[in-house]
N, C-alpha and C. Protein backbone atom coordinates (compact mmCIF):
# COMPACT_ATOMS: atom_id res chain seq x y z
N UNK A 1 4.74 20.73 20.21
CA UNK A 1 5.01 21.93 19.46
C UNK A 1 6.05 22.75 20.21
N UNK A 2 7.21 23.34 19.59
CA UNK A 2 8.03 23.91 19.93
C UNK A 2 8.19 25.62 19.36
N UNK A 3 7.61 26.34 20.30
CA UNK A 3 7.45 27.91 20.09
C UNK A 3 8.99 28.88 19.93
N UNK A 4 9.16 29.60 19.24
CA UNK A 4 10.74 30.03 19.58
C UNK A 4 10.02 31.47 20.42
N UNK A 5 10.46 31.64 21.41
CA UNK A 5 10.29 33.10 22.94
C UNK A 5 10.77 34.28 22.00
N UNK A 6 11.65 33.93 21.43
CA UNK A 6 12.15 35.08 21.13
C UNK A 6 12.00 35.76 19.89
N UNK A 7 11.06 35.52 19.30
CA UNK A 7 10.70 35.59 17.92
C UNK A 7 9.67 36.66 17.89
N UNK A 8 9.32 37.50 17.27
CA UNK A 8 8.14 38.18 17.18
C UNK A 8 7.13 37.97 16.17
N UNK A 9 6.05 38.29 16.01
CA UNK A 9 4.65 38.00 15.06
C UNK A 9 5.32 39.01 13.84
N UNK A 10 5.95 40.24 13.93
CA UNK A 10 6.64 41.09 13.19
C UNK A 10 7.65 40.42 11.99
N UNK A 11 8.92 39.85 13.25
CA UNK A 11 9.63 39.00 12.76
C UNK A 11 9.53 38.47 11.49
N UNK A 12 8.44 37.36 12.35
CA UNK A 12 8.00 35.99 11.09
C UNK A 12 7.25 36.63 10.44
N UNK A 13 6.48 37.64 10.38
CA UNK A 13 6.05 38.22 9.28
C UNK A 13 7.16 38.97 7.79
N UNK A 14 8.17 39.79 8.70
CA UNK A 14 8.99 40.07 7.50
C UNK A 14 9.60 38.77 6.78
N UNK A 15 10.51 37.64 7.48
CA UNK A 15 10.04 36.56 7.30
C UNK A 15 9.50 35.86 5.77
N UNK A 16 8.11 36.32 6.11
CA UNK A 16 6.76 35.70 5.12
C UNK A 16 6.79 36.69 3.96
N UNK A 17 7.30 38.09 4.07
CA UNK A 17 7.36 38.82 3.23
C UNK A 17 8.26 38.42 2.12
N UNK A 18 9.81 38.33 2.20
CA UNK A 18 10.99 37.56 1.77
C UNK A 18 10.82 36.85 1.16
N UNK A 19 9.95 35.53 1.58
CA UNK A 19 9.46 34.44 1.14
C UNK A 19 8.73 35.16 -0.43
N UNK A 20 7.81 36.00 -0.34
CA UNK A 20 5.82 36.38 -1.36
C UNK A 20 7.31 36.75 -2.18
N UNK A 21 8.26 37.72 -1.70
CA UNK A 21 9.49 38.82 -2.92
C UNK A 21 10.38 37.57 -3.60
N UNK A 22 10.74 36.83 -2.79
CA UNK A 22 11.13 35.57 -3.51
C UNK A 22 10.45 34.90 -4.18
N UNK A 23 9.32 35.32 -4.79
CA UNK A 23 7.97 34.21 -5.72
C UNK A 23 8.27 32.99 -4.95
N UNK A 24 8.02 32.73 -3.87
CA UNK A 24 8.29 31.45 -2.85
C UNK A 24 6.74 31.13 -2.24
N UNK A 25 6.01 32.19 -2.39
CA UNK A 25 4.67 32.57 -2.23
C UNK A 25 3.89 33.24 -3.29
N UNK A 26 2.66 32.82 -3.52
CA UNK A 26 1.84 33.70 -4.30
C UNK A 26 0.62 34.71 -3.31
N UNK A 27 0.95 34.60 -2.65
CA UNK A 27 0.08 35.17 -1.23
C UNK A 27 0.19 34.46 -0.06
N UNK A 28 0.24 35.82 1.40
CA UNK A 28 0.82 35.03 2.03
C UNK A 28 -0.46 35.55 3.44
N UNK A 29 -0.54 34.86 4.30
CA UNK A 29 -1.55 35.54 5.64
C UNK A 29 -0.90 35.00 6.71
N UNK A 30 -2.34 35.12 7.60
CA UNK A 30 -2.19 34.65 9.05
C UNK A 30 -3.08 33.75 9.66
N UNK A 31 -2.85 33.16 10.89
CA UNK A 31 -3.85 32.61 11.28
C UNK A 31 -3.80 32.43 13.13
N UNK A 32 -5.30 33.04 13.06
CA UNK A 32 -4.93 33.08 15.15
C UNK A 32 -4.48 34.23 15.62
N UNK A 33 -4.42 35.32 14.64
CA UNK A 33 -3.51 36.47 14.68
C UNK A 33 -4.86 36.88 15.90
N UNK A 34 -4.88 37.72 16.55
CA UNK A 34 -5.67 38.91 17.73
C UNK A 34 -5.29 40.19 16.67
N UNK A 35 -6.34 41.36 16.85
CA UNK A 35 -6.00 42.39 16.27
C UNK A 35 -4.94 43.08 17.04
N UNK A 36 -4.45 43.56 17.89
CA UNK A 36 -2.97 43.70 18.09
C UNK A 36 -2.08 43.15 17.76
N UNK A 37 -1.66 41.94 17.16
CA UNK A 37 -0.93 41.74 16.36
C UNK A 37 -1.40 41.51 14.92
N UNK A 38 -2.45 42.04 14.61
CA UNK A 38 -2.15 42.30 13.24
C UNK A 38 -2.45 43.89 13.15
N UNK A 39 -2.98 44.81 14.03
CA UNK A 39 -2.06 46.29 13.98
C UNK A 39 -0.83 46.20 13.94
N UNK A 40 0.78 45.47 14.93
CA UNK A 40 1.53 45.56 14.74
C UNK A 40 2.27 44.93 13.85
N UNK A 41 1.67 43.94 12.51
CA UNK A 41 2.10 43.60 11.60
C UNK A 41 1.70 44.82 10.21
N UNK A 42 0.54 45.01 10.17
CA UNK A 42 0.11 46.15 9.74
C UNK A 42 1.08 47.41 9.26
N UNK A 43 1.50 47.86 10.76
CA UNK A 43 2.16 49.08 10.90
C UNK A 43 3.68 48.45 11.09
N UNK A 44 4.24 47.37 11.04
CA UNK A 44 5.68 47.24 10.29
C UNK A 44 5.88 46.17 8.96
N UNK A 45 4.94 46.33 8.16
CA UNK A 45 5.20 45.62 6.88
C UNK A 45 4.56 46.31 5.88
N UNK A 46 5.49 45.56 4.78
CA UNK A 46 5.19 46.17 3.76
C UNK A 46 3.75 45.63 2.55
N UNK A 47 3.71 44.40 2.96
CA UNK A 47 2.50 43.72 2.50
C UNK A 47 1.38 43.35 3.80
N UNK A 48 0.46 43.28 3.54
CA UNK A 48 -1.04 43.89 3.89
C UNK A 48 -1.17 41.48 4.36
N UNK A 49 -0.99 41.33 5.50
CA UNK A 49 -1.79 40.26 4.96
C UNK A 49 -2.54 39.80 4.16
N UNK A 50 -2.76 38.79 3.25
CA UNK A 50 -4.32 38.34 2.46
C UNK A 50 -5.47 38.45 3.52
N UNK A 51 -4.99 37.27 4.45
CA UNK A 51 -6.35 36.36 5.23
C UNK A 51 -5.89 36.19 6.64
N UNK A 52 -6.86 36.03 7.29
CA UNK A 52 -6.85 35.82 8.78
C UNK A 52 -7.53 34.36 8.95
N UNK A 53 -7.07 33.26 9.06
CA UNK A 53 -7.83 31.70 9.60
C UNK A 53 -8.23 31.93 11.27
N UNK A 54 -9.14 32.05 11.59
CA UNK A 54 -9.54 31.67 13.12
C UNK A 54 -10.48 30.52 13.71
N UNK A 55 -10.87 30.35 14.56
CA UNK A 55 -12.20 30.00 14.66
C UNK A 55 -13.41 30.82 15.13
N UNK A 56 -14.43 30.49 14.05
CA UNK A 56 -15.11 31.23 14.73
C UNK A 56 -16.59 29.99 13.77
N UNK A 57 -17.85 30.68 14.71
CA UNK A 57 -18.87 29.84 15.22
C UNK A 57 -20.21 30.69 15.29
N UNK A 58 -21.36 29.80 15.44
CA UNK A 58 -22.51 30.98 16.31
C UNK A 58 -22.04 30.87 17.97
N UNK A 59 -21.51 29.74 18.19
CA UNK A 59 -20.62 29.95 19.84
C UNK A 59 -19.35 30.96 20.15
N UNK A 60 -18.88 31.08 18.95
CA UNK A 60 -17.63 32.01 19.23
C UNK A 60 -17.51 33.15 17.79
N UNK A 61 -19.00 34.19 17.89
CA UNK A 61 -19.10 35.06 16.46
C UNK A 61 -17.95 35.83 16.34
N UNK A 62 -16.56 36.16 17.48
CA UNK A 62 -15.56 37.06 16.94
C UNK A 62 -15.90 38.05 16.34
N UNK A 63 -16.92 38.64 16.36
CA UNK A 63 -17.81 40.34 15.81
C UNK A 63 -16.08 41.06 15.69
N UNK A 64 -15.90 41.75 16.81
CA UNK A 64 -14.51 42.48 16.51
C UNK A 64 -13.39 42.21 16.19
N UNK A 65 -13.51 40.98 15.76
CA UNK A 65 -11.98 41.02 14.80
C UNK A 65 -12.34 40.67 13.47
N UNK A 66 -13.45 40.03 13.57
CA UNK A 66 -13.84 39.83 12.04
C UNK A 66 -13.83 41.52 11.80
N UNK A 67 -14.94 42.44 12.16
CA UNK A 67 -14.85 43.68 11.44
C UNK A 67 -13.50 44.17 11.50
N UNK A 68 -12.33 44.40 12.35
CA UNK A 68 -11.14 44.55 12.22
C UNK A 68 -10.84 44.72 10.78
N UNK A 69 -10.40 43.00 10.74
CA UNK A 69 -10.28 42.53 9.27
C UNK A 69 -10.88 43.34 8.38
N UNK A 70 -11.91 42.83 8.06
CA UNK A 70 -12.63 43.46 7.26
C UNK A 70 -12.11 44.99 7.18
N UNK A 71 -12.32 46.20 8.21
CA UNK A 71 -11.76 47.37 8.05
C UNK A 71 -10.48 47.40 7.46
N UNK A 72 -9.51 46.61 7.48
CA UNK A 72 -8.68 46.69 6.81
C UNK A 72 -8.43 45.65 5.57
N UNK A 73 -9.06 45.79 5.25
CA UNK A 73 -9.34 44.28 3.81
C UNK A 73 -8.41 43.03 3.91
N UNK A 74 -8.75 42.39 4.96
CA UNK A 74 -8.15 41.37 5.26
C UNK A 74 -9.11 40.18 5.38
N UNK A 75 -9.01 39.51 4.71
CA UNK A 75 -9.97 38.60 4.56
C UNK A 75 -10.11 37.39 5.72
N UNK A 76 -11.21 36.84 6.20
CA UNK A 76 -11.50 35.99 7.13
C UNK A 76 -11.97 34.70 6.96
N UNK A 77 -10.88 34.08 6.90
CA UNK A 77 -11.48 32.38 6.78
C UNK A 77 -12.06 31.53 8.21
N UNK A 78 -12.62 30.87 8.30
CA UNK A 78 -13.24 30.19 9.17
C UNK A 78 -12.71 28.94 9.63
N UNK A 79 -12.24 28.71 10.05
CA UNK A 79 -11.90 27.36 10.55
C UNK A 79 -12.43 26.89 11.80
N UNK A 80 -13.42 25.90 11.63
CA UNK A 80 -14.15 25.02 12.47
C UNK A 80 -15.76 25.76 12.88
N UNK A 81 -16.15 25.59 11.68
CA UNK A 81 -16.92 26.79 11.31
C UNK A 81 -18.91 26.34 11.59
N UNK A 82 -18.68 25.10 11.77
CA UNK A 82 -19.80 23.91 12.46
C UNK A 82 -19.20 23.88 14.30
N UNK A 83 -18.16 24.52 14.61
CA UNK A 83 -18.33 23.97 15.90
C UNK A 83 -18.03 22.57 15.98
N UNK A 84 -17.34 22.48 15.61
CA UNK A 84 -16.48 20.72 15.79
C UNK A 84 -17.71 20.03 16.23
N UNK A 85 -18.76 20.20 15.19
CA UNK A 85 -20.34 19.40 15.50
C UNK A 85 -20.62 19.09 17.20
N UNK A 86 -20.03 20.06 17.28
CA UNK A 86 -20.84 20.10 18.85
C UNK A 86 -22.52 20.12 19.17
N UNK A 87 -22.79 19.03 19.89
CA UNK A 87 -23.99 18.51 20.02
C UNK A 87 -25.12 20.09 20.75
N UNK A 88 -24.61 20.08 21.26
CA UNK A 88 -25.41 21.63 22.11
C UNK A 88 -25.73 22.57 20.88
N UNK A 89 -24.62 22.95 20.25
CA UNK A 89 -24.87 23.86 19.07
C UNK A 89 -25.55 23.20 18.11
N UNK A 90 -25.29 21.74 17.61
CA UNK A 90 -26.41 21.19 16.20
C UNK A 90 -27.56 21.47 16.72
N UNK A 91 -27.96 21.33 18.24
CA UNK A 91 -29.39 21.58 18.37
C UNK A 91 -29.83 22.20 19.16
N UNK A 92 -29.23 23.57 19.25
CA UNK A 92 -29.78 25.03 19.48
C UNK A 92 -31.41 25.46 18.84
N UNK A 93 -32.16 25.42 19.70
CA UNK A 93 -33.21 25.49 18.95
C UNK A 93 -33.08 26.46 18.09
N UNK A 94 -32.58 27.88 18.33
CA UNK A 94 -32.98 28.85 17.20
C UNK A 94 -32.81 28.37 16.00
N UNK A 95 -31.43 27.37 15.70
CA UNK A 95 -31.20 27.01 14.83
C UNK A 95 -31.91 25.92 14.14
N UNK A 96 -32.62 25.35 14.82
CA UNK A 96 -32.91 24.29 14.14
C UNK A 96 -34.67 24.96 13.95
N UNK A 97 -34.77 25.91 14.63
CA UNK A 97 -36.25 26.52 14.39
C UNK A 97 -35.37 26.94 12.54
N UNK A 98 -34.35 27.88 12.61
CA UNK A 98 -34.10 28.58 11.04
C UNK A 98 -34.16 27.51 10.24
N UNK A 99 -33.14 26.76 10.15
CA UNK A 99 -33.21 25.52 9.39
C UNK A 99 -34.53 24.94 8.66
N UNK A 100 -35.70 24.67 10.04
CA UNK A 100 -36.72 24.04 9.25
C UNK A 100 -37.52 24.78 8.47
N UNK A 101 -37.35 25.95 8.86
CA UNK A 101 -37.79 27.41 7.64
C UNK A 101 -37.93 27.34 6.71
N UNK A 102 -36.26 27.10 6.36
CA UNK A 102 -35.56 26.84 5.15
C UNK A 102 -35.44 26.04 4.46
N UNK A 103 -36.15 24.64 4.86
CA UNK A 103 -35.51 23.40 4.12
C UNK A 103 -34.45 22.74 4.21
N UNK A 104 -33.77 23.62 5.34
CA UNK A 104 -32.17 23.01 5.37
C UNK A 104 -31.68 22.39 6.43
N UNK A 105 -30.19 21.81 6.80
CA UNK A 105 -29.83 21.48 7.79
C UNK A 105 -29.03 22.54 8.79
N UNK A 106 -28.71 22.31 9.86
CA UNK A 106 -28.34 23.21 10.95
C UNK A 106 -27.03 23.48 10.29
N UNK A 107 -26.09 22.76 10.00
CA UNK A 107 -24.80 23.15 9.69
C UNK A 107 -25.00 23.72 8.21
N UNK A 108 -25.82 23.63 7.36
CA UNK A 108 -26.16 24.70 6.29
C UNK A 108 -26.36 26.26 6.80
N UNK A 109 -27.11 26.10 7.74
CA UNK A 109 -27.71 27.43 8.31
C UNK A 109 -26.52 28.00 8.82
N UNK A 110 -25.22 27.28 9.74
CA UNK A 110 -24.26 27.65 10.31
C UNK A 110 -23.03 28.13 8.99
N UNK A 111 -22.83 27.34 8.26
CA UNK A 111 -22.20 28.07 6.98
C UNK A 111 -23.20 29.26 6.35
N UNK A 112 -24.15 29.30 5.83
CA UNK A 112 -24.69 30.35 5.27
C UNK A 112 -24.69 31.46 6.39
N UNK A 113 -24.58 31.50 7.82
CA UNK A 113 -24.39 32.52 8.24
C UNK A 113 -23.22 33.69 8.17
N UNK A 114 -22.08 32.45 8.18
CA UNK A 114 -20.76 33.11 8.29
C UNK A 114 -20.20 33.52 6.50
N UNK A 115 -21.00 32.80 5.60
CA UNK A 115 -21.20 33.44 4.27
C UNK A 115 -21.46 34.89 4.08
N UNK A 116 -22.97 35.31 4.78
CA UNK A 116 -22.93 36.36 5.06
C UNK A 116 -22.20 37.40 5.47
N UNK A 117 -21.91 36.90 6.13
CA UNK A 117 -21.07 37.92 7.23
C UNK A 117 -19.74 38.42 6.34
N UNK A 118 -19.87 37.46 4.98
CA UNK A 118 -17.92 37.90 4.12
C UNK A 118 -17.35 36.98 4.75
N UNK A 119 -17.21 35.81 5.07
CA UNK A 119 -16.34 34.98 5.90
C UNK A 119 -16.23 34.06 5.17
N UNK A 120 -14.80 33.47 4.62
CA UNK A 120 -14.87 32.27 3.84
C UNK A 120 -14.33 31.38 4.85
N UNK A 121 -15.47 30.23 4.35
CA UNK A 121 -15.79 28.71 5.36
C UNK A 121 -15.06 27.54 4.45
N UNK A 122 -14.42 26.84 5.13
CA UNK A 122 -13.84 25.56 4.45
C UNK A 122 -14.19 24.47 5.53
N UNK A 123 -15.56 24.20 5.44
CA UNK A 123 -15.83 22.74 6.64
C UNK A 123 -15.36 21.54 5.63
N UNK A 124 -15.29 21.07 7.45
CA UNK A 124 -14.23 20.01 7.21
C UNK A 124 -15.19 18.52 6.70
N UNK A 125 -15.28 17.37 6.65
CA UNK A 125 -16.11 16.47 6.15
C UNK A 125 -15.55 15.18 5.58
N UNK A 126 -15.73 13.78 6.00
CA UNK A 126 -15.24 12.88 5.04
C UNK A 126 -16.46 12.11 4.65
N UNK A 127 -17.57 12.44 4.77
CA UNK A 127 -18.66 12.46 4.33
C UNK A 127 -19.30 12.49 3.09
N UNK A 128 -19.53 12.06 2.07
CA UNK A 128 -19.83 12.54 0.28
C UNK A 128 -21.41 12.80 0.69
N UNK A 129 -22.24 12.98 1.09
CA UNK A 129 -23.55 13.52 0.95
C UNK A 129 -23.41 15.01 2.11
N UNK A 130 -22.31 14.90 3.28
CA UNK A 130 -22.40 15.99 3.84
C UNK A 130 -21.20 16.97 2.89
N UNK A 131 -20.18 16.86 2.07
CA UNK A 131 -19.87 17.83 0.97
C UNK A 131 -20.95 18.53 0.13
N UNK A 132 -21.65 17.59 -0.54
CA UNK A 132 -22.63 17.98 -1.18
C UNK A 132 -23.49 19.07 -0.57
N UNK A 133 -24.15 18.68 0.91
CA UNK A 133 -24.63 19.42 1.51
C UNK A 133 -24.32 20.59 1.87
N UNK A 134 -22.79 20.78 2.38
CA UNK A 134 -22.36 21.95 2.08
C UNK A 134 -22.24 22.98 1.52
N UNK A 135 -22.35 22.27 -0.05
CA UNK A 135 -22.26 22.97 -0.88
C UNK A 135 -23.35 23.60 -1.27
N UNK A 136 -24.55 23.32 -0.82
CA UNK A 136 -25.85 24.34 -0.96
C UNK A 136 -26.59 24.99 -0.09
N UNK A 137 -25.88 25.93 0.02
CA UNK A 137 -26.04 27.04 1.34
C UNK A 137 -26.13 28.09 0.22
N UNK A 138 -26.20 28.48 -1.10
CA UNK A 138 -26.45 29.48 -2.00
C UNK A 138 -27.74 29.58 -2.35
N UNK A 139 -28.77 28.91 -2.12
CA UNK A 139 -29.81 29.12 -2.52
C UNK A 139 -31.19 29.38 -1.81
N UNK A 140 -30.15 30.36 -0.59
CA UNK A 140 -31.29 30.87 0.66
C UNK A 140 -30.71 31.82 1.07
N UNK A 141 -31.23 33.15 1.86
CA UNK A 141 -30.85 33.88 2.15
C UNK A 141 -31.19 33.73 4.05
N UNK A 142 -30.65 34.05 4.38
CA UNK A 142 -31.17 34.52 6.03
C UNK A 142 -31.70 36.13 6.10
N UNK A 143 -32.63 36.17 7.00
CA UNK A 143 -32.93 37.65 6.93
C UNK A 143 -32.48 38.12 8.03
N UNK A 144 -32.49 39.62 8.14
CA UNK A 144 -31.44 40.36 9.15
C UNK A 144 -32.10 40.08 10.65
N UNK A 145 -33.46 39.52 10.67
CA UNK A 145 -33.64 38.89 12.08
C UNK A 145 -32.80 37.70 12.80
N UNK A 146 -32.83 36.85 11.62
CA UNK A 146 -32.26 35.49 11.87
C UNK A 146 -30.47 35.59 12.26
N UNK A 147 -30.30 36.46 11.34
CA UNK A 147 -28.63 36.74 11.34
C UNK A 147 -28.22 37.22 13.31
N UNK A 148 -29.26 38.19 13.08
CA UNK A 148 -29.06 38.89 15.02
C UNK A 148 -29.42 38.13 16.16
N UNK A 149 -30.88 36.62 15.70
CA UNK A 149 -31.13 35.70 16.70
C UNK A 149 -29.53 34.49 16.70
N UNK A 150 -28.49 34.35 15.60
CA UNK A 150 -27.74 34.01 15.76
C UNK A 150 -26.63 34.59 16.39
N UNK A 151 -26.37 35.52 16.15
CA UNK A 151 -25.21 36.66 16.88
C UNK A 151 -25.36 36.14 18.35
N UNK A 152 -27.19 36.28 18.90
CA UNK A 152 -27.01 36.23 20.23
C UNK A 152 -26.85 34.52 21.03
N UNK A 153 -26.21 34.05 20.48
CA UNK A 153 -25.85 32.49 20.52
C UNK A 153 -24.33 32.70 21.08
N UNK A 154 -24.03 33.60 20.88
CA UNK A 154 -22.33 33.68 21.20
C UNK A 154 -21.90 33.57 22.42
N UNK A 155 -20.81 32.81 22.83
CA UNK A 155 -20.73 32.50 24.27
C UNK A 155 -19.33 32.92 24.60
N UNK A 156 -18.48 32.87 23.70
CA UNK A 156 -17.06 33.12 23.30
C UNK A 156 -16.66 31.93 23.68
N UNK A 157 -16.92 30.91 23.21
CA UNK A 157 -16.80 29.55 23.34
C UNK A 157 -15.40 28.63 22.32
N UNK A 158 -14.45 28.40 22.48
CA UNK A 158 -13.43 28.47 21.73
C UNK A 158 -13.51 26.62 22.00
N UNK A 159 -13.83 25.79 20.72
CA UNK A 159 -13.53 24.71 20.61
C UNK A 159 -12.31 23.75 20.18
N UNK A 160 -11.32 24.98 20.00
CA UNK A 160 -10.21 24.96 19.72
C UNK A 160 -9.21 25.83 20.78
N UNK A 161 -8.43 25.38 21.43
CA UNK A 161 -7.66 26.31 22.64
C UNK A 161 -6.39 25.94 22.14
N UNK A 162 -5.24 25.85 21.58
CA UNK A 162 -3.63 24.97 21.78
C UNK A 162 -3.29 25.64 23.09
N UNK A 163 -3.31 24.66 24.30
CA UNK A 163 -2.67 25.36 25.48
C UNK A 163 -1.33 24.71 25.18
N UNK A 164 -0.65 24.51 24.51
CA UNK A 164 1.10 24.35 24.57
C UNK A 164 1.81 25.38 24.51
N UNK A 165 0.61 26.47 24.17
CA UNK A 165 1.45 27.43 23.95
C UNK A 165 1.34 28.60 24.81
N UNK A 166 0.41 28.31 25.98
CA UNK A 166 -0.18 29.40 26.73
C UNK A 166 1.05 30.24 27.18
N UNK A 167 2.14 29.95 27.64
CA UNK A 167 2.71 30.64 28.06
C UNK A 167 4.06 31.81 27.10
N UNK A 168 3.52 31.25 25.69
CA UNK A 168 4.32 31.96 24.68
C UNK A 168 3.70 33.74 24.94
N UNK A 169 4.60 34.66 24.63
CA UNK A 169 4.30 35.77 25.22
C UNK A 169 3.77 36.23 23.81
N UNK A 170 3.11 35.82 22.30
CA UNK A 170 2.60 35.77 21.38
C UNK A 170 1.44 34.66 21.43
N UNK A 171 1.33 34.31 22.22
CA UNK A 171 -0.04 33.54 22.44
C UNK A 171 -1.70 34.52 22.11
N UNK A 172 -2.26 34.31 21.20
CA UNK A 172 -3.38 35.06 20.60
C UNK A 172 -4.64 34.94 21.38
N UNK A 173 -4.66 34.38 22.31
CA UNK A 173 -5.72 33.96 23.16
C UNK A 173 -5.82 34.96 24.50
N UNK A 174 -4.64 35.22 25.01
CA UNK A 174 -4.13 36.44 26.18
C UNK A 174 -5.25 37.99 25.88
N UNK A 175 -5.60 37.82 24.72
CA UNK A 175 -6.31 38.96 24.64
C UNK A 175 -7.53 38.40 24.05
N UNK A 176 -8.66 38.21 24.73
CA UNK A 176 -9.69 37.43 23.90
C UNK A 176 -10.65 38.44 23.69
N UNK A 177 -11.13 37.47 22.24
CA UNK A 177 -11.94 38.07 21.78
C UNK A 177 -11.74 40.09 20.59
N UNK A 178 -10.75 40.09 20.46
CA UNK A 178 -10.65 41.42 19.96
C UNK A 178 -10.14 41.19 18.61
């Protein structure tokens, strides 16, 4: 991957704007953004991001940037939203204590959390019974205990790092967690 130094998050945002005014886009976001750079996209553009893609997890809940977002109606997609089925997390007991509660599986319980929370989840799967499975996380609720015994699972555990880019001075990771 080849980063341009000299480019700003601003930049390529006006950029992305050009693009939505050119009907070149029907909506346009971000992804990986840190809330400092999406305050400073914020406060020099004229369109509002849609969405924010990150990762986030019961290993990595991102509490303050999800609410960020959210405070500013920016919507939060999930990406890698099972924890790249990381074995430690499928069998976290709390989770698999909620799960058998419920009738369900751990990565049900792990999507229906971040459901909650307003977070749209797109797990990944080449699986046809684990799609399916996915897809029924609507017909349970978690209660506000379960939601807070998950919160405290958080490790800020990032199963996703791109270090190619560590040294880009827009690298979203330099400020973790916000």
């Amino acid at each position: 991957m080849t980063l341009d130094e000299d480019i700003s998050v601003v930049e390529t945002w006006k950029g992305m704007e050009d693009a939505y005014r050119l009907g070149l886009a029907k909506s346009i976001g971000v992804s990986n953004f840190n809330s400092e750079q999406l305050g400073r996209v914020l406060k020099h553009s004229f369109i509002k991001p849609v969405v924010n893609q990150f990762e986030t997890h019961p290993y990595l809940s991102q509490e303050k940037l999800v609410q960020f977002c959210h405070n500013n109606s920016i919507q939060v997609i999930a990406y890698c939203p099972i924890g790249k089925a990381n074995k430690d997390l499928l069998n976290e007991p709390i989770l698999t204590e909620i799960a058998a509660k419920n009738n369900k599986t751990v990565p049900q319980v792990m999507l229906r959390w971040l459901i909650q929370r307003d977070i749209i989840v797109i797990p990944k799967t080449s699986k046809r019974h684990r799609l399916q499975e996915n897809f029924n996380i609507f017909d349970f609720q978690l209660t506000d205990e379960e939601m807070t015994e998950i919160f405290k699972l958080n490790k800020n555990l990032r199963f996703i790092n791109p270090t190619e880019a560590v040294n880009n001075r827009e690298y979203p990771f330099h400020i973790p967690f916000k």
